[in-house]
N, C-alpha and C. Protein backbone atom coordinates (compact mmCIF):
# COMPACT_ATOMS: atom_id res chain seq x y z
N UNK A 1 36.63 21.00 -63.23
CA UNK A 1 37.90 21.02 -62.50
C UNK A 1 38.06 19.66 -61.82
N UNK A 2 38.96 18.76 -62.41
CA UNK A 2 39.45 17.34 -61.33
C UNK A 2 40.31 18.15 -60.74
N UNK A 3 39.56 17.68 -59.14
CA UNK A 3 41.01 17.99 -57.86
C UNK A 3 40.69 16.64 -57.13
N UNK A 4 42.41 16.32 -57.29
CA UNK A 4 42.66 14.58 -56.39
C UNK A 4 43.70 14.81 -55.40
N UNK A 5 43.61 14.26 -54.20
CA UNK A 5 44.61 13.53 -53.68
C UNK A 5 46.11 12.50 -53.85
N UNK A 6 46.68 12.92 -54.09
CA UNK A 6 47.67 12.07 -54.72
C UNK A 6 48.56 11.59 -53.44
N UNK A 7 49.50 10.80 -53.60
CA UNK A 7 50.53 10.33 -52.17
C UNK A 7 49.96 10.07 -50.82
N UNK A 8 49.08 10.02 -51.04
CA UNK A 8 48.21 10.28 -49.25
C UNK A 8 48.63 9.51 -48.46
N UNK A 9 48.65 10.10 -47.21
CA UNK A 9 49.78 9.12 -45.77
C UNK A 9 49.00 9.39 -45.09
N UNK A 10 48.19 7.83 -44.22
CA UNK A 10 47.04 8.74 -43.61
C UNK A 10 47.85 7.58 -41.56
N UNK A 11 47.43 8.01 -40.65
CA UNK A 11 47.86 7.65 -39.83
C UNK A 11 46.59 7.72 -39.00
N UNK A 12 45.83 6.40 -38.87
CA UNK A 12 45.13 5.92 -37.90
C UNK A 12 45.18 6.24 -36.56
N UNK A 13 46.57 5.65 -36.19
CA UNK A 13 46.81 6.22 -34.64
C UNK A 13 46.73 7.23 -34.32
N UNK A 14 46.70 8.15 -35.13
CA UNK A 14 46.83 9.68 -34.67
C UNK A 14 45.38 10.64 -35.03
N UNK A 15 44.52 9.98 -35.53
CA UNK A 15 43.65 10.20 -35.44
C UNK A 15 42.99 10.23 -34.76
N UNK A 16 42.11 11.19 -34.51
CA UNK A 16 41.59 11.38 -33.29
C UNK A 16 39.68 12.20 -33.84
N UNK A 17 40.32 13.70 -33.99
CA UNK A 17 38.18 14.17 -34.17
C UNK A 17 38.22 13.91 -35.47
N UNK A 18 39.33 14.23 -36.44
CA UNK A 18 39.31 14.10 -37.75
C UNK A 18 40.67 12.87 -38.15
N UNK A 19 40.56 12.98 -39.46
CA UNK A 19 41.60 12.16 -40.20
C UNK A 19 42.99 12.33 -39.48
N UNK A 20 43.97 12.12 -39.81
CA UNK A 20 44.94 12.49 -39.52
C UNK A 20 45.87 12.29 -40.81
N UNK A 21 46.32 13.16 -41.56
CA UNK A 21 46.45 12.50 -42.93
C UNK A 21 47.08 13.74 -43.63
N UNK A 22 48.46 13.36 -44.72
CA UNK A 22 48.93 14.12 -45.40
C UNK A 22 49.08 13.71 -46.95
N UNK A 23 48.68 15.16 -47.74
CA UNK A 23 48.49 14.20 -49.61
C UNK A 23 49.22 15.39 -50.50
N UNK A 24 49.28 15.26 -51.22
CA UNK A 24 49.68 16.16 -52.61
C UNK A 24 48.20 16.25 -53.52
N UNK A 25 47.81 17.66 -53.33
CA UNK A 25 46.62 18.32 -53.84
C UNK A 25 46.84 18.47 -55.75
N UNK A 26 46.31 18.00 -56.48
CA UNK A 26 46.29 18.40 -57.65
C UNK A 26 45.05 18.76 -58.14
N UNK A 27 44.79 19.94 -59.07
CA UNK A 27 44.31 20.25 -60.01
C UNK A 27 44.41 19.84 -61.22
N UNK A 28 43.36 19.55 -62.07
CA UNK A 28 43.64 19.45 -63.30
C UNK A 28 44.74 18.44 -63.57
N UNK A 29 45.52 17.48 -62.72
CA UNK A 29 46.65 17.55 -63.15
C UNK A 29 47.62 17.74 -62.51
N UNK A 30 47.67 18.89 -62.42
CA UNK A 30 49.04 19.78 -61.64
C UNK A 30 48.95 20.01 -60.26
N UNK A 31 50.19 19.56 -59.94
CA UNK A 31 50.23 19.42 -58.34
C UNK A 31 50.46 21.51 -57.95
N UNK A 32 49.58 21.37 -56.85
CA UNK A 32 49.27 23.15 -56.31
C UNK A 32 49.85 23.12 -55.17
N UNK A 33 50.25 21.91 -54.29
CA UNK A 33 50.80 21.71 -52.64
C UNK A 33 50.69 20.84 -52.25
N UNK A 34 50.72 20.54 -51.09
CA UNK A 34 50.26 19.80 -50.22
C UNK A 34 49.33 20.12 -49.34
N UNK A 35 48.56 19.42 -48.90
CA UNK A 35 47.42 19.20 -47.24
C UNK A 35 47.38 18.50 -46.86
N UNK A 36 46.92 18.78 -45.84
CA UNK A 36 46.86 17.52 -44.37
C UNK A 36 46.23 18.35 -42.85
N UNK A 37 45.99 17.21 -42.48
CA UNK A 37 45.65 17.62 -41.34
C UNK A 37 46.04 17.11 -40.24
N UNK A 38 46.17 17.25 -38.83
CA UNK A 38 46.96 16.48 -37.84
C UNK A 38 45.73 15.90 -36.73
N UNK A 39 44.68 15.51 -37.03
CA UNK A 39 43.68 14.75 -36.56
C UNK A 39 43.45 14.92 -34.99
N UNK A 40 43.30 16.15 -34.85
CA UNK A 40 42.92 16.99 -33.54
C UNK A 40 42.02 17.80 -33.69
N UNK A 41 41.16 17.71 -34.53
CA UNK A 41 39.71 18.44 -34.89
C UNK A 41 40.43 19.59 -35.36
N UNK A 42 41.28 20.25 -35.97
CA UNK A 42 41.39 21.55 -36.62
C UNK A 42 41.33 21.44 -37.74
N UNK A 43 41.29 22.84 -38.33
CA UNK A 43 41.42 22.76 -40.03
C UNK A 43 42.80 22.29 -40.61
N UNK A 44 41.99 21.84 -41.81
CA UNK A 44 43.31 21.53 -42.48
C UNK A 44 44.47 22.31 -43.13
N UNK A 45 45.75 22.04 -43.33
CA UNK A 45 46.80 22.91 -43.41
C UNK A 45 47.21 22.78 -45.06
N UNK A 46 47.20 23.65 -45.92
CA UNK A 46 47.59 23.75 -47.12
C UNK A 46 49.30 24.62 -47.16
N UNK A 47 49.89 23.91 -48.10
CA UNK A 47 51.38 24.50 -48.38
C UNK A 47 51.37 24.61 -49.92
N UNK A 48 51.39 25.83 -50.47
CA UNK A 48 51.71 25.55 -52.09
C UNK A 48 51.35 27.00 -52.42
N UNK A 49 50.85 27.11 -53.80
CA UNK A 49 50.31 28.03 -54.69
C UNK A 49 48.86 28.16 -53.99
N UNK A 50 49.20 29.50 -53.36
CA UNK A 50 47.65 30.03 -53.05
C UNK A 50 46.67 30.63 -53.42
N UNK A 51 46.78 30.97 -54.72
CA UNK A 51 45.88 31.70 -55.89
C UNK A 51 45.63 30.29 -56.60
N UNK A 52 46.08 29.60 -56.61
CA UNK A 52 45.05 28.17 -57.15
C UNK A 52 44.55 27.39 -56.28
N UNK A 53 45.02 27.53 -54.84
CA UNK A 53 43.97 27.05 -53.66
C UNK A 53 42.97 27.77 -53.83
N UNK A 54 42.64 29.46 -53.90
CA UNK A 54 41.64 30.15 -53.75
C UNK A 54 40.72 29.49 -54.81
N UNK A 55 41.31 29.35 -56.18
CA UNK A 55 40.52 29.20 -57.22
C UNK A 55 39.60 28.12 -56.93
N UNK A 56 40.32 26.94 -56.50
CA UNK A 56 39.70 25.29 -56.26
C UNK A 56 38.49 25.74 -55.62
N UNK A 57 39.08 26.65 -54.36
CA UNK A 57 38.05 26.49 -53.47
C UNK A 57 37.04 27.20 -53.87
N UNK A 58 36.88 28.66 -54.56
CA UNK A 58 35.50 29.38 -54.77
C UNK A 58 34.92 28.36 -56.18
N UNK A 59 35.71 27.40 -56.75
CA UNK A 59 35.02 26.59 -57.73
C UNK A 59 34.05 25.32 -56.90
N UNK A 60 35.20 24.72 -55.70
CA UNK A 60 34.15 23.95 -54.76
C UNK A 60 32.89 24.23 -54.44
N UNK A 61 33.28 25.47 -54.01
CA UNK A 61 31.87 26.46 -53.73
C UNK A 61 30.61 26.24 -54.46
N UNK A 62 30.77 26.85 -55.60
CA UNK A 62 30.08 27.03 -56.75
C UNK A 62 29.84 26.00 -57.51
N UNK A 63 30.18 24.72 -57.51
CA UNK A 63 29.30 23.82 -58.28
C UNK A 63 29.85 22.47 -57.38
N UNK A 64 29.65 22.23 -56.38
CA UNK A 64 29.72 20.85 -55.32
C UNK A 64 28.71 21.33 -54.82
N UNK A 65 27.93 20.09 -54.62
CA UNK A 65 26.30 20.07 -53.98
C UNK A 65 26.72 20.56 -52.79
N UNK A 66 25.84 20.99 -51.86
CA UNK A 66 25.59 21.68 -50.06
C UNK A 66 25.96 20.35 -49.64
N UNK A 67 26.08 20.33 -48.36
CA UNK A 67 25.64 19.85 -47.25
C UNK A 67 24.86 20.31 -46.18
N UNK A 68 24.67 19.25 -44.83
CA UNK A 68 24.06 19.86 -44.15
C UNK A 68 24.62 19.75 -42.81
N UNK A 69 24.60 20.73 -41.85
CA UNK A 69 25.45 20.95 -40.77
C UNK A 69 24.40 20.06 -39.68
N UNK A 70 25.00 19.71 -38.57
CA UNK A 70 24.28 19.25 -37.31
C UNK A 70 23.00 19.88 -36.85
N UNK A 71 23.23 21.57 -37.35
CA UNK A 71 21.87 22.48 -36.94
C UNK A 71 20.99 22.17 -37.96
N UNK A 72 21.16 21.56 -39.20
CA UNK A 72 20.03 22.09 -39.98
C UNK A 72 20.34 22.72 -41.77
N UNK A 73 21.55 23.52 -40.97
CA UNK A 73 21.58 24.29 -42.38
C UNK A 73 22.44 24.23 -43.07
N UNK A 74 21.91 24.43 -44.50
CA UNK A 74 22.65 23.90 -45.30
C UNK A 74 24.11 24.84 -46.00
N UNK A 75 25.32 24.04 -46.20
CA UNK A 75 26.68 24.66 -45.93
C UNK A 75 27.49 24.41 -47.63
N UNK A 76 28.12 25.39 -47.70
CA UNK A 76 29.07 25.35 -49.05
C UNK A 76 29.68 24.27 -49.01
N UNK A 77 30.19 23.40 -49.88
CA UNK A 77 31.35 22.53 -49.99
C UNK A 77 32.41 23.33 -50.48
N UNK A 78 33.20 23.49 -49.31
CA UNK A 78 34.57 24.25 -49.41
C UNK A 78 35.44 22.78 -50.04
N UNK A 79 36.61 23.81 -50.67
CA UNK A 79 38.07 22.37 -50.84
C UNK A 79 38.31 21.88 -49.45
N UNK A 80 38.43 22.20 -48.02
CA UNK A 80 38.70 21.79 -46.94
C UNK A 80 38.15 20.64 -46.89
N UNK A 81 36.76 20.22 -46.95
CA UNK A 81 35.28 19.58 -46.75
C UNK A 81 35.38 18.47 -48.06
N UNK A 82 35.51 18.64 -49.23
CA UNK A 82 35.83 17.87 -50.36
C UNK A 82 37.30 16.93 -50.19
N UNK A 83 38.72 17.79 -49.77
CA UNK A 83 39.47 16.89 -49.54
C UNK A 83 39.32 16.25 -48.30
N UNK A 84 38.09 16.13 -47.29
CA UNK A 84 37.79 14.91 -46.48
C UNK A 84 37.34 14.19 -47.20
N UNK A 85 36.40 14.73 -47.67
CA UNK A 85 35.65 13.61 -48.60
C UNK A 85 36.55 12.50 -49.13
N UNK A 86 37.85 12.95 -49.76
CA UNK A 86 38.39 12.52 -50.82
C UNK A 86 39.03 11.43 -50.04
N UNK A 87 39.37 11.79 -48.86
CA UNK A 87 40.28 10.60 -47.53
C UNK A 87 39.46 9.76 -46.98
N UNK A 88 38.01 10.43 -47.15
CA UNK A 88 37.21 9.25 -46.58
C UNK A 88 37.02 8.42 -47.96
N UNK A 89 36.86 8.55 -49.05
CA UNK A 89 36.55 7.52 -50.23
C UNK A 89 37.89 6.89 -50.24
N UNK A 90 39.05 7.39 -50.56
CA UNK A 90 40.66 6.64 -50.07
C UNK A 90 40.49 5.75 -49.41
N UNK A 91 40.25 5.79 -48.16
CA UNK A 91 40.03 5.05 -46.88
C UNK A 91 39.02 3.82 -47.01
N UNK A 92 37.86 3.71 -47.76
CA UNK A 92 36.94 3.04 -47.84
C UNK A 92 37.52 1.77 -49.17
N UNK A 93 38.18 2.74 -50.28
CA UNK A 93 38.47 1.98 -51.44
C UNK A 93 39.69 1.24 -50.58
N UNK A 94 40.96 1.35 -49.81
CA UNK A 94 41.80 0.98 -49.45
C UNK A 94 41.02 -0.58 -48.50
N UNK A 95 40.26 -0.09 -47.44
CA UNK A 95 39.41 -1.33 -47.00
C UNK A 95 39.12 -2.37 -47.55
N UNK A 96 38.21 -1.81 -48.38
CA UNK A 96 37.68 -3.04 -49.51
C UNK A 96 39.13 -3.90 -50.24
N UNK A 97 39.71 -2.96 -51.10
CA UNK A 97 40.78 -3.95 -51.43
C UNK A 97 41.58 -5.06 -50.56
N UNK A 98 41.69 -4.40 -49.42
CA UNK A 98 42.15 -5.08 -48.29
C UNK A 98 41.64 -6.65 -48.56
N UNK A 99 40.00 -5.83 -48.04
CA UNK A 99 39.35 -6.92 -47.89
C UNK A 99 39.37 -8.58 -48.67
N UNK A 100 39.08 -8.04 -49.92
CA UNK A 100 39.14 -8.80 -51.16
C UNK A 100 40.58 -9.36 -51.44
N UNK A 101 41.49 -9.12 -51.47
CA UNK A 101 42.93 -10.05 -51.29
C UNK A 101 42.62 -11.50 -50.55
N UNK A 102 42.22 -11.20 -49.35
CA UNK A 102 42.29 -12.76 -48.11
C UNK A 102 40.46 -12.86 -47.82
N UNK A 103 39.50 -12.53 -48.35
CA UNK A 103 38.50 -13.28 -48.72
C UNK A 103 37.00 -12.79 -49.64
N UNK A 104 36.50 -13.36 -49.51
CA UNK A 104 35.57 -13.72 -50.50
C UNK A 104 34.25 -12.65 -49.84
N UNK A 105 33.93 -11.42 -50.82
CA UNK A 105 32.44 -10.49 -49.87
C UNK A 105 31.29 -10.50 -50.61
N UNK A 106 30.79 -10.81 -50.09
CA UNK A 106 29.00 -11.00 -50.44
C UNK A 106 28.24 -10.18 -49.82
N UNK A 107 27.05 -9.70 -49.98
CA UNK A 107 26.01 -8.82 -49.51
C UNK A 107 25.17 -9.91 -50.25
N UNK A 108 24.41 -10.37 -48.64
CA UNK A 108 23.47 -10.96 -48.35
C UNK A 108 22.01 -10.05 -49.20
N UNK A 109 21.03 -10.83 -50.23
CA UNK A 109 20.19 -10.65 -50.69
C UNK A 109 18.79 -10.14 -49.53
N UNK A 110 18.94 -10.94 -48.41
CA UNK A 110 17.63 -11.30 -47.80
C UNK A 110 17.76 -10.15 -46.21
N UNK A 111 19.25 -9.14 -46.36
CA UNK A 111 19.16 -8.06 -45.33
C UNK A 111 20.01 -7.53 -45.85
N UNK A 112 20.31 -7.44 -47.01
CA UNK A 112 21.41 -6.03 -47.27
C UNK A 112 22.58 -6.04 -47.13
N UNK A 113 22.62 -6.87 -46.04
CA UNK A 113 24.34 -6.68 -45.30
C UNK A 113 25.63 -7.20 -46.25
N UNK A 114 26.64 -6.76 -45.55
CA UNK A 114 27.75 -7.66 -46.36
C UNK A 114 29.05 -8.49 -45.31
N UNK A 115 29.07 -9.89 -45.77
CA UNK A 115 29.42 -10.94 -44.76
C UNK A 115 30.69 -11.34 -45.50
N UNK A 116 32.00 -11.51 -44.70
CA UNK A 116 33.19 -11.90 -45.27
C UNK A 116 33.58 -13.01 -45.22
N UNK A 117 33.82 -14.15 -45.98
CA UNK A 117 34.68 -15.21 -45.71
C UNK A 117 36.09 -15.51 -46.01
N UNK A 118 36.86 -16.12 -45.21
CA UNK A 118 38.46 -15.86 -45.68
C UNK A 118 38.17 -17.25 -46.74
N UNK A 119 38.81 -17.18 -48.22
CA UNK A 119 39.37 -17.88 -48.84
C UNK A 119 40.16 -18.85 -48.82
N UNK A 120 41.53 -18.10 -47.75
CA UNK A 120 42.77 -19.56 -47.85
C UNK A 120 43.36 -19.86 -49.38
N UNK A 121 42.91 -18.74 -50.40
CA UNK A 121 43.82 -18.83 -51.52
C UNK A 121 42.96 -19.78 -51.88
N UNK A 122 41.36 -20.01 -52.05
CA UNK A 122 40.48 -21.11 -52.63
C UNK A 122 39.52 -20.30 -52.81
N UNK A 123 39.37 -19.36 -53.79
CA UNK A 123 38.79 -18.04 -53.91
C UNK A 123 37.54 -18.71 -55.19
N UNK A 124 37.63 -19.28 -56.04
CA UNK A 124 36.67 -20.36 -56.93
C UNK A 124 35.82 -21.26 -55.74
N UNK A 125 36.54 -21.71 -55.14
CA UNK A 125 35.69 -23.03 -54.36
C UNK A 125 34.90 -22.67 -53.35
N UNK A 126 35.42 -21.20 -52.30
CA UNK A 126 34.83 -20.58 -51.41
C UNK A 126 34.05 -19.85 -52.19
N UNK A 127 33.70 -19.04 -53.69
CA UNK A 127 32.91 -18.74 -54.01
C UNK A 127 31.49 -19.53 -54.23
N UNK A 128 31.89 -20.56 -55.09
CA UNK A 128 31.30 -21.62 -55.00
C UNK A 128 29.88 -21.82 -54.25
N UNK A 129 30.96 -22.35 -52.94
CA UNK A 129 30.32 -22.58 -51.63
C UNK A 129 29.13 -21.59 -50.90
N UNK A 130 29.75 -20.32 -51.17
CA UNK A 130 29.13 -19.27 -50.64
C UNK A 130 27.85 -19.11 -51.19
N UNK A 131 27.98 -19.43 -52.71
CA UNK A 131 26.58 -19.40 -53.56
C UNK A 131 25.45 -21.03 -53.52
N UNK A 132 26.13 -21.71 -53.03
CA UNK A 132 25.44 -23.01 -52.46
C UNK A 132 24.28 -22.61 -51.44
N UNK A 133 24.64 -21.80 -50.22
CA UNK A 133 24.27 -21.97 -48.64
C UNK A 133 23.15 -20.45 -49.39
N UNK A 134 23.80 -19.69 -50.16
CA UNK A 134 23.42 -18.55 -50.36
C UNK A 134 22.95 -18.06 -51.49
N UNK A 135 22.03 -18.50 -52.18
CA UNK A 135 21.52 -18.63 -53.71
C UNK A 135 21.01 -16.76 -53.61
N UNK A 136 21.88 -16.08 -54.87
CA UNK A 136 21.34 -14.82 -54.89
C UNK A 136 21.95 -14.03 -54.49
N UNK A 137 23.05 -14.24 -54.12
CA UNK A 137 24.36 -13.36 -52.91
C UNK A 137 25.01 -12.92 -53.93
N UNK A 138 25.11 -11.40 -54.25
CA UNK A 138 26.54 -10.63 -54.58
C UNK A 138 27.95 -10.76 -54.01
N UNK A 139 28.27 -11.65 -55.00
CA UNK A 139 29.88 -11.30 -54.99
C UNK A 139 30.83 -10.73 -55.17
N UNK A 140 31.18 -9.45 -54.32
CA UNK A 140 31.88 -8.39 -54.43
C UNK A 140 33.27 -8.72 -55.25
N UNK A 141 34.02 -10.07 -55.26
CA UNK A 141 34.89 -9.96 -55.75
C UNK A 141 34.64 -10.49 -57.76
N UNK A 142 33.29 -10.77 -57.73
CA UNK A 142 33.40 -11.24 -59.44
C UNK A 142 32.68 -9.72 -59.48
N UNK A 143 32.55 -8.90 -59.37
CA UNK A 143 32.28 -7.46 -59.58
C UNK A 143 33.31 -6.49 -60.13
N UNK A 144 33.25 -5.35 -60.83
CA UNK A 144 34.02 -4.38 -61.59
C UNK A 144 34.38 -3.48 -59.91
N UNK A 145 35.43 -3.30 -59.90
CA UNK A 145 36.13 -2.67 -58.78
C UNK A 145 34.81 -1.86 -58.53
N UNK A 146 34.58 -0.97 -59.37
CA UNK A 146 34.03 0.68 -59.02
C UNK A 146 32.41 0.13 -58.94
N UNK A 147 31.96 -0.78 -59.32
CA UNK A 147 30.62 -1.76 -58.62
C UNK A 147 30.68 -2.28 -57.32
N UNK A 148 31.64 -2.65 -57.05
CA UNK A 148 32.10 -3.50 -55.68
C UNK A 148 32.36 -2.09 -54.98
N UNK A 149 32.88 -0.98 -54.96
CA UNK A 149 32.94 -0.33 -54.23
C UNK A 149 31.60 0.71 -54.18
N UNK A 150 30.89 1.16 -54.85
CA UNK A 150 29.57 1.41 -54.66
C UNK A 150 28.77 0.51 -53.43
N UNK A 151 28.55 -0.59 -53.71
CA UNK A 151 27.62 -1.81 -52.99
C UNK A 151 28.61 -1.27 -51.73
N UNK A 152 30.34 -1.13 -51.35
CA UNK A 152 30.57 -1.74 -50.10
C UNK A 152 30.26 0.06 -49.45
N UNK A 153 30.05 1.02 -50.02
CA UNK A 153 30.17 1.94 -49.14
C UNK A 153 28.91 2.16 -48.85
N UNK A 154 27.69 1.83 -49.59
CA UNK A 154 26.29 1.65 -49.01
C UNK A 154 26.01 1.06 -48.23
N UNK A 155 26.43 -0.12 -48.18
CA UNK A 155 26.65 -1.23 -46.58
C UNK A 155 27.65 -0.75 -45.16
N UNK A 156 28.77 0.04 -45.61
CA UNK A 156 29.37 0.28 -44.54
C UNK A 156 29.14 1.69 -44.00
N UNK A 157 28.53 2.87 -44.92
CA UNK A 157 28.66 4.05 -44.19
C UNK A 157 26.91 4.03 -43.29
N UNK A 158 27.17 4.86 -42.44
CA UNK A 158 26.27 5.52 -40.99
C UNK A 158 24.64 5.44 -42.27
């Protein structure tokens, strides 16, 4: 079962315990509603076909790995819990692109990290440069999107 996010409007400012964020839920394909949530720590709000919400969700259930709660124990991946997921990978891929437009990202060989330099639209020469001072440095932007975004969410998440 592919279930995506489609249209997503996510609002920073209004975020608060959770996302704050509204999308068009599809299956397979086919749009089932909408969700969102209003980023005040509650659950999220579904509008659509609710016999294919149920379905998503006892399929979430049943074949999305556990998690694990603050106590210890380990918890179903409901659709609720998956379409965070899906706003937090949104959110991360949206960053990075950001990023990569106005400069040049590397993850430092010798600690892991990843260090930004702005370009100035000299994206060859600041690469360049970067590999001068820095022999061995990944360059997130001569990377395949879905490589570059692997490397940046290992460096940026907790």
């Amino acid at each position: 079962m592919k279930i995506e996010l489609k249209a997503i409007q996510y609002a920073a400012f209004s975020s608060e315990e959770t996302n704050c964020y509204s999308a068009s839920l599809t299956i397979d394909g086919r749009k089932i509603g909408t969700v969102g949530n209003d980023g005040h720590g509650g659950p999220d709000r579904f509008d659509g076909d609710r016999a294919a919400f149920a379905a998503a969700d006892a399929w979430c259930k049943a074949n999305l790995p556990k998690w694990t709660g603050h106590d210890g124990t380990p918890r179903d991946t409901d659709l609720e819990f998956h379409c965070g997921q899906l706003v937090e990978d949104w959110l991360i891929a949206r960053d990075l692109k950001t990023a990569l437009r106005t400069k040049v990202v590397m993850r430092d060989p010798a600690d892991g990290c990843l260090y930004e330099v702005k370009h100035r639209k000299r994206v060859e020469a600041t690469i360049a440069g970067v590999l001068r001072q820095h022999p061995g440095a990944v360059i997130l932007n001569t990377l395949p999107f879905a490589e570059a975004l692997t490397l940046y969410r290992a460096a940026t998440s907790p």
